[in-house]
Protein backbone atom coordinates (compact mmCIF):
# COMPACT_ATOMS: atom_id res chain seq x y z
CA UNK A 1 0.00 0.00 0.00
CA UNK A 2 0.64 3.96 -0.53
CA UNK A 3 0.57 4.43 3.07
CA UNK A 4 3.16 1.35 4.10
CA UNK A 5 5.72 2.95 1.66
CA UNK A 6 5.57 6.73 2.63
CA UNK A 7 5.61 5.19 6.54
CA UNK A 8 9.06 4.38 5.84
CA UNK A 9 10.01 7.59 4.49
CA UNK A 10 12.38 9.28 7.26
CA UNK A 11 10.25 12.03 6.50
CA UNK A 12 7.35 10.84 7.35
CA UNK A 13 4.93 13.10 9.14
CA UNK A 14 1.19 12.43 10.81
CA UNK A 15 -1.09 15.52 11.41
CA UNK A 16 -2.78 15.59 14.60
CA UNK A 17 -5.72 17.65 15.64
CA UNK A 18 -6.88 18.03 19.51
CA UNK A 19 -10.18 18.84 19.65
CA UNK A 20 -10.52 20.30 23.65
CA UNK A 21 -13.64 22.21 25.37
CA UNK A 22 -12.25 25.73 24.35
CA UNK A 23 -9.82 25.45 21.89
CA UNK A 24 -8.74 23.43 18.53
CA UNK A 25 -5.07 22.70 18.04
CA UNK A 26 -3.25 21.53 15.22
CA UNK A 27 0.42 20.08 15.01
CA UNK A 28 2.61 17.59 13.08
CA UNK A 29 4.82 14.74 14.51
CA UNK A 30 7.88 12.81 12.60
CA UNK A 31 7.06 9.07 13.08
CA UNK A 32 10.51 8.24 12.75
CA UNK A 33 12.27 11.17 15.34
CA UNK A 34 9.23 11.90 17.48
CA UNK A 35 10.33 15.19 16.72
CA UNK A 36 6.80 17.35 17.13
CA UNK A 37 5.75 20.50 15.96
CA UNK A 38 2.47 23.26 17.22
CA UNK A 39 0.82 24.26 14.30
CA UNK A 40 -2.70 26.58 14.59
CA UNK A 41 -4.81 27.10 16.98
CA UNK A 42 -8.55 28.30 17.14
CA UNK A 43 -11.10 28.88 19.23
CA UNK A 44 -13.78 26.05 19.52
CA UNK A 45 -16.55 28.06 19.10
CA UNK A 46 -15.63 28.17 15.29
CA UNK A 47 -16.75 24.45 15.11
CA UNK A 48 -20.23 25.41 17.33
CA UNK A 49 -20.92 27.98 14.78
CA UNK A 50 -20.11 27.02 11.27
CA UNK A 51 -19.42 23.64 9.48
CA UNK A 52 -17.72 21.35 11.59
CA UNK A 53 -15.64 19.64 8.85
CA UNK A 54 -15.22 22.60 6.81
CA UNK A 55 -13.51 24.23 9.65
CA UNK A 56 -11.51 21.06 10.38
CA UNK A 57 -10.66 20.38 6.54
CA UNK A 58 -9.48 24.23 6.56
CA UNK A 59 -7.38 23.88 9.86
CA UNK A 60 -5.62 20.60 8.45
CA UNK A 61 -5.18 21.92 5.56
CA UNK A 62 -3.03 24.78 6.69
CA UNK A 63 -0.88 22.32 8.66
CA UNK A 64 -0.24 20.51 5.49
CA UNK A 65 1.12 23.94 3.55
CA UNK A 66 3.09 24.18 6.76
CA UNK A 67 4.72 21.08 6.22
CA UNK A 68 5.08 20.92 2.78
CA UNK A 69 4.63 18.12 2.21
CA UNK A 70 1.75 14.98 2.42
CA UNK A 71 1.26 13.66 5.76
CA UNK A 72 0.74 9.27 6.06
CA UNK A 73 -2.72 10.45 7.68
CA UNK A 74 -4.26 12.89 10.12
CA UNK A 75 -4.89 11.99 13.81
CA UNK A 76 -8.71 13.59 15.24
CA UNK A 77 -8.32 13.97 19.26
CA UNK A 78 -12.46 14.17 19.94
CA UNK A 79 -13.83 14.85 23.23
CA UNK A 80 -17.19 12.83 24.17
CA UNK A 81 -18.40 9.39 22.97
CA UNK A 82 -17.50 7.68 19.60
CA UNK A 83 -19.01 4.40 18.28
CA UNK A 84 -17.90 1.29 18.31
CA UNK A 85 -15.61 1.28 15.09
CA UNK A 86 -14.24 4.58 16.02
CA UNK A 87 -15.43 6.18 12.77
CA UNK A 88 -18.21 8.37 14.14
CA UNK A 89 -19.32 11.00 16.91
CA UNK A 90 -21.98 9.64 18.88
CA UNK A 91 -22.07 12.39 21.66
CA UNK A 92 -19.91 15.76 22.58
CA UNK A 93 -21.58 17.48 25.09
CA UNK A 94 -18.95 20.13 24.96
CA UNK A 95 -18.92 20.30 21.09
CA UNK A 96 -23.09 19.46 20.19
CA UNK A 97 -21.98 20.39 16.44
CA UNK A 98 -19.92 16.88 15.93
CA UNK A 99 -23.10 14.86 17.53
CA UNK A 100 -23.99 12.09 15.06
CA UNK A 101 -21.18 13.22 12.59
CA UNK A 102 -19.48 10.25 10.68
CA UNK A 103 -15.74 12.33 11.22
CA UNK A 104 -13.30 10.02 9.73
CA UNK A 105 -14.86 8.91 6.76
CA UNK A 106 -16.09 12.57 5.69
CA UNK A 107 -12.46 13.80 6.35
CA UNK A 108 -11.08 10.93 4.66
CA UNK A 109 -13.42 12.07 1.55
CA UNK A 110 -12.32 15.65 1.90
CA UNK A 111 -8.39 15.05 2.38
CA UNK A 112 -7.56 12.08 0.41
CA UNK A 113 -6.25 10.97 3.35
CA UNK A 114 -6.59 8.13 6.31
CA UNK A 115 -7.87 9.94 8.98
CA UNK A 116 -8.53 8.25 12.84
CA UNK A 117 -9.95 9.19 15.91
CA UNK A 118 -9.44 8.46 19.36
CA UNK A 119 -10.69 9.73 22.26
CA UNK A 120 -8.85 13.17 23.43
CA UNK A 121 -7.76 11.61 26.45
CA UNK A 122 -6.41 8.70 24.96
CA UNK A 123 -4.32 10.18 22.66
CA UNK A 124 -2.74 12.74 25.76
CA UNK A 125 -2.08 9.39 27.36
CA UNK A 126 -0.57 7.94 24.58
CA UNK A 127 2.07 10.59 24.36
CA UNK A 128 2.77 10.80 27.99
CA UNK A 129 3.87 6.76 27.59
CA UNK A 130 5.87 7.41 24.45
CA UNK A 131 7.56 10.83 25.59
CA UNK A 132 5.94 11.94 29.31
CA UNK A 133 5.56 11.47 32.85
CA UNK A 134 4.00 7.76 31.93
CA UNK A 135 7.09 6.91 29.80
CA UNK A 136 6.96 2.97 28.92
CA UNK A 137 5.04 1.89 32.02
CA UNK A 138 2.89 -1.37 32.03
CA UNK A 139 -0.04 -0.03 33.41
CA UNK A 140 -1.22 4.11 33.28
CA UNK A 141 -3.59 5.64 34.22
CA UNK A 142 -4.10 9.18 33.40
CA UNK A 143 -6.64 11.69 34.68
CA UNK A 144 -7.80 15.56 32.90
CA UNK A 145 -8.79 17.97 34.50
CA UNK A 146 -10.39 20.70 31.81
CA UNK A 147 -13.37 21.66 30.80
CA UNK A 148 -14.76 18.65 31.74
CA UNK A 149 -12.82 15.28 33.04
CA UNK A 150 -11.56 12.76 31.17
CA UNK A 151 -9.98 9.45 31.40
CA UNK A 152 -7.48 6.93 29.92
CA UNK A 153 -6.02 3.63 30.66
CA UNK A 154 -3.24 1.94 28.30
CA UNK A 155 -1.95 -1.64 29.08
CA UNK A 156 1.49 -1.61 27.27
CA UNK A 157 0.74 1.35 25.52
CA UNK A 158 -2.74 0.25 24.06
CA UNK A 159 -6.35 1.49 25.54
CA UNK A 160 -8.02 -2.06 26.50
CA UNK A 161 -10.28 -2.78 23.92
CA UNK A 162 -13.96 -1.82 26.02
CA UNK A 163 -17.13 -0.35 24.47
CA UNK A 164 -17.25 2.63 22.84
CA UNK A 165 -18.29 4.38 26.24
CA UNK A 166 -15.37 3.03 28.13
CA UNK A 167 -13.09 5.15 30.81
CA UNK A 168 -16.07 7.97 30.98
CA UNK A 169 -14.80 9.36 34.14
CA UNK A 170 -15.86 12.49 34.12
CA UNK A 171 -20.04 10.84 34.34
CA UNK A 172 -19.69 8.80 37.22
CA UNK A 173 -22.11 9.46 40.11
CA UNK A 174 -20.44 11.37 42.85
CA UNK A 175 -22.03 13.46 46.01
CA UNK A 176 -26.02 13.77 45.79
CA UNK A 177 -26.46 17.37 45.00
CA UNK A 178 -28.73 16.93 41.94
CA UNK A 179 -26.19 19.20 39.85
CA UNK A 180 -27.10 18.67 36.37
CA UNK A 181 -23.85 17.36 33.96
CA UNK A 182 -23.46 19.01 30.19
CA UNK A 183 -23.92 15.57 29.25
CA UNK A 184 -27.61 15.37 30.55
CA UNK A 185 -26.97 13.57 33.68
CA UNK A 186 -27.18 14.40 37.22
CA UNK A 187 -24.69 14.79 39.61
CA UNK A 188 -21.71 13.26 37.75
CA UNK A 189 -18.61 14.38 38.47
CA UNK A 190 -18.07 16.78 35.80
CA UNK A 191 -20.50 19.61 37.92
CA UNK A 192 -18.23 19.16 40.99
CA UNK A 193 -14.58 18.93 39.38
CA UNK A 194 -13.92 20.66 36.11
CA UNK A 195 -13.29 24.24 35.19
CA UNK A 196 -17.12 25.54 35.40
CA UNK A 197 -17.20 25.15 39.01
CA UNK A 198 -13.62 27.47 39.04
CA UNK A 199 -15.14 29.86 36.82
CA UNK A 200 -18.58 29.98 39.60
CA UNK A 201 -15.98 30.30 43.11
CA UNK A 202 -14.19 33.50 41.35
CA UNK A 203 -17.21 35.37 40.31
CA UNK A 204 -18.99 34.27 43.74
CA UNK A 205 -15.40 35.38 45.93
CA UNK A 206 -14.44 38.46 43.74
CA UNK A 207 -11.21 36.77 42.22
CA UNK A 208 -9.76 36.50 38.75
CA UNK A 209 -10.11 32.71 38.00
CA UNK A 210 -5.88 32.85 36.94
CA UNK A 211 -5.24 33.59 40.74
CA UNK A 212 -8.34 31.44 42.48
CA UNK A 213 -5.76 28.78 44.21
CA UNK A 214 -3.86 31.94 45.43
CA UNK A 215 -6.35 34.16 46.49
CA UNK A 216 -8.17 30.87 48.77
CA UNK A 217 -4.48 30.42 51.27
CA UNK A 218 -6.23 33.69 52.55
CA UNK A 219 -9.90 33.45 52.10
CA UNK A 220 -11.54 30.65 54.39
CA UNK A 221 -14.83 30.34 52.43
CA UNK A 222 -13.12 30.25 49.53
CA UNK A 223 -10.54 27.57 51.13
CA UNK A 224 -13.11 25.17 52.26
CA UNK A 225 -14.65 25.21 48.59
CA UNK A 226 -11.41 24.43 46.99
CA UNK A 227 -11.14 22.00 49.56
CA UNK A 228 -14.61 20.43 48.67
CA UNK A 229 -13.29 20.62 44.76
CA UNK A 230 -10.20 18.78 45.72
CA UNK A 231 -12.48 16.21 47.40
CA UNK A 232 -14.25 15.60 44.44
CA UNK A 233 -11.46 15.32 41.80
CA UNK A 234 -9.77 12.95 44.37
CA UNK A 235 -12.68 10.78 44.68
CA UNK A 236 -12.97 10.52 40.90
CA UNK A 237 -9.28 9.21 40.81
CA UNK A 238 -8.96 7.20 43.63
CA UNK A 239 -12.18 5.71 42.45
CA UNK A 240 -10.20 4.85 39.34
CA UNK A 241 -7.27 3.12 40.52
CA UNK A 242 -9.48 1.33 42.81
CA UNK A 243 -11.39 -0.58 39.94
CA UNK A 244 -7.99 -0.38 37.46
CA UNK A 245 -4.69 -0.94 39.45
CA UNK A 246 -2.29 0.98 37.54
CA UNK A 247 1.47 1.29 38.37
CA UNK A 248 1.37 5.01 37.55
CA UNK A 249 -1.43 7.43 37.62
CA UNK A 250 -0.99 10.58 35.31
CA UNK A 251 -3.34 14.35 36.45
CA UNK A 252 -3.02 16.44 33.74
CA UNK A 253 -5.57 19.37 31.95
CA UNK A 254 -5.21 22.68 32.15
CA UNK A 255 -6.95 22.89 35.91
CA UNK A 256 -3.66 21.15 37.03
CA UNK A 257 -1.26 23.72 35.40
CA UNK A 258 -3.09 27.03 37.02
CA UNK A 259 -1.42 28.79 39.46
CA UNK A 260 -1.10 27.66 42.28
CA UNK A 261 -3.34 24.42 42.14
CA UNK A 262 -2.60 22.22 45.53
CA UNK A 263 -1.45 18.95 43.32
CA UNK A 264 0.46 17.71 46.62
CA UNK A 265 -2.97 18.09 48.75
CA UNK A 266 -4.38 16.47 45.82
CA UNK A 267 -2.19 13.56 46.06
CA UNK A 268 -3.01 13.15 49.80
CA UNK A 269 -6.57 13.26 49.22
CA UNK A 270 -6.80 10.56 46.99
CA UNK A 271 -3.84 8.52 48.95
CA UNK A 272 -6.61 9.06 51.71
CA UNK A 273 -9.45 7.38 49.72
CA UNK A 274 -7.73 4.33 49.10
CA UNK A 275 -8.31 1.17 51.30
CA UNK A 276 -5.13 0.20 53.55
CA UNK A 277 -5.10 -2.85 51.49
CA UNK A 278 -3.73 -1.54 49.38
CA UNK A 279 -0.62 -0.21 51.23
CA UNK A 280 2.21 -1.75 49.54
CA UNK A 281 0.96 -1.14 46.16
CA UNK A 282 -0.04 2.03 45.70
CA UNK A 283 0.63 3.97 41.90
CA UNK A 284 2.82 6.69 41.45
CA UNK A 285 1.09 9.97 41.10
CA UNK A 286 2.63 12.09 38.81
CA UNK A 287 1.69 15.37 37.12
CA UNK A 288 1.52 15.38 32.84
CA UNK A 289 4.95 16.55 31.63
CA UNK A 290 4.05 16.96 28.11
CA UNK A 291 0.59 19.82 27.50
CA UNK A 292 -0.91 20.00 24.57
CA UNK A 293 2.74 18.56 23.05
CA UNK A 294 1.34 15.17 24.06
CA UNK A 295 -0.96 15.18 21.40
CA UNK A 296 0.94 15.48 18.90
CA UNK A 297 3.35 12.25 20.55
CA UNK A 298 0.06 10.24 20.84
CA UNK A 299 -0.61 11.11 17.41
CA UNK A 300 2.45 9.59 16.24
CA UNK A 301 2.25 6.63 18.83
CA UNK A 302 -1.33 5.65 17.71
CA UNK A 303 -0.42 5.94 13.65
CA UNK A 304 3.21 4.01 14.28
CA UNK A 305 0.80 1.05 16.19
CA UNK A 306 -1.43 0.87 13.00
CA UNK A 307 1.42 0.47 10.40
CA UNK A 308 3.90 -1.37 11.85
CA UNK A 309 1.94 -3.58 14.35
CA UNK A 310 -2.00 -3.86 12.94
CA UNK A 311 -2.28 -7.26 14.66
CA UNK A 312 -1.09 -6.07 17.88
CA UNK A 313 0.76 -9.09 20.58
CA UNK A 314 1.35 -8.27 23.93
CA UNK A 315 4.62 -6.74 24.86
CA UNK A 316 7.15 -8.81 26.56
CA UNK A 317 6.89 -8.17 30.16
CA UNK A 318 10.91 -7.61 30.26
CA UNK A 319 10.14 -4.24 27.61
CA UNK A 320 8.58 -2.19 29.98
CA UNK A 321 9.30 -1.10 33.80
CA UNK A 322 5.95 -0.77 35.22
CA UNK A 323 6.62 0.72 38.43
């Protein structure tokens, strides 16, 4: 095939596109280097508001003219849930515009080009096993904090292969509150531990939402919320290991990277939440090394998987140092 030739061109690029809450990112990785470049970025709304692909054929098709030259294929990041085959948008309750949109093979028909998606989260966890905090462990699993929350666990580097609604984090049941989730749902965790509820303490307290973590060390109402917000992003993860037993668990999203953001009170809280059992075999916690750069790695992991390994074995225990 076309593809299986140009793969082995040293050249060889992928484009990747990370479709997130606010913005839309483009970028490029080398399969052979890793080496990764940031490309253009825009704000999500222009996908709310106009033609979902047409936007998305525009945006990869300035990455390309960046290049120069033709990519093997273009990775598609998508937030929400995708169908079985991984071909479609089923639901994005951040992004309504891409609900019920068949992405990959209308992109495919517009580019001339392979195109695949996986889920946003996967493909940030994906990069932070090839390049990040997660680097070749067995077992990872990694945790966003954004917009909303999402989720992703790889077993030697591959997402287990669940349902097309698998590691949906961020719509588990948490505290009783009847808080109403963009998805539809009530009281998942979304309403208790993404970046709406930050945007709600700073206009309620009279803070910026860039110095919220700051400005609570010396306000106590505003302390015990971030406490309560802590609470609820720990019980979300600790729930997580709890029914995954990873050897490393990855927080990452841009609530992490704010200013001033308690990760080690973070850590305690969900060290707190696990059962003593569990004592002598507890995951590393680690914060994502990589941003939005992880991407564009997972991009390249995820289209170097396809070529060169389509029928997938497991990897040799002795490859990988899990903890």
């Amino acid at each position: 095939m076309q593809i299986s030739r140009l793969s082995k061109h040293p050249e060889a690029s992928v484009v990747a596109v990370d479709v997130g809450g606010t913005f839309v990112r483009a970028g490029s990785a080398v399969l052979s280097t890793g080496d990764v470049s940031s490309g253009a970025q825009i704000g999500t709304d222009a996908l709310r508001e106009n033609d979902p692909i047409e936007v998305l054929v525009a945006l990869i098709g300035g990455e390309m003219a960046r290049l120069a030259r033709q990519p093997v294929g273009v990775v598609i990041g998508v937030p929400g849930f995708m169908d079985g085959t991984q071909r479609s948008i089923v639901e994005t309750p951040n992004v309504r515009s891409l609900r019920g949109v068949a992405l990959a093979d209308r992109l495919e028909s517009k580019l001339g080009l392979p195109v695949w998606l996986e889920h946003d989260a996967a493909l940030l966890t994906r990069g932070e096993y090839a390049k990040g905090s997660a680097r070749h462990c067995e077992t990872v699993l990694a945790v966003y904090f954004g917009t909303g929350v999402g989720a992703a666990f790889l077993h030697y580097g591959r997402p287990l292969p669940m349902g097309p609604f698998r590691m949906q984090l961020g719509h588990i049941p948490v505290r009783g509150e009847g808080r109403i989730c963009a998805c539809g749902g009530m009281d998942c965790v979304e309403p208790y531990a993404s970046g709406p509820v930050l945007i709600d303490l700073a206009a309620r307290h009279g803070t910026s939402i860039d110095q919220l973590f700051e400005a609570s060390v010396a306000n106590g109402a505003l302390a015990t919320a971030v406490a309560q917000f802590l609470s609820d992003q720990a019980i979300a993860v600790a729930t997580a290991i709890t029914l995954l037993d990873p050897g490393v668990v990855v927080i990452g999203g841009g609530i992490p990277t704010m200013r001033g953001y308690p990760f080690d009170a973070l850590q305690q809280e969900i060290r707190r939440r696990l059962s003593p059992v569990r004592e002598r075999a507890r995951p590393r916690i680690a914060l994502a090394e990589l941003g939005t750069a992880a991407v564009l790695h997972g991009a390249a992991n995820l289209v170097a998987q396809h070529l060169d390994d389509p029928n997938p074995v497991e990897t040799s225990k002795s490859e990988v140092n899990n903890r």
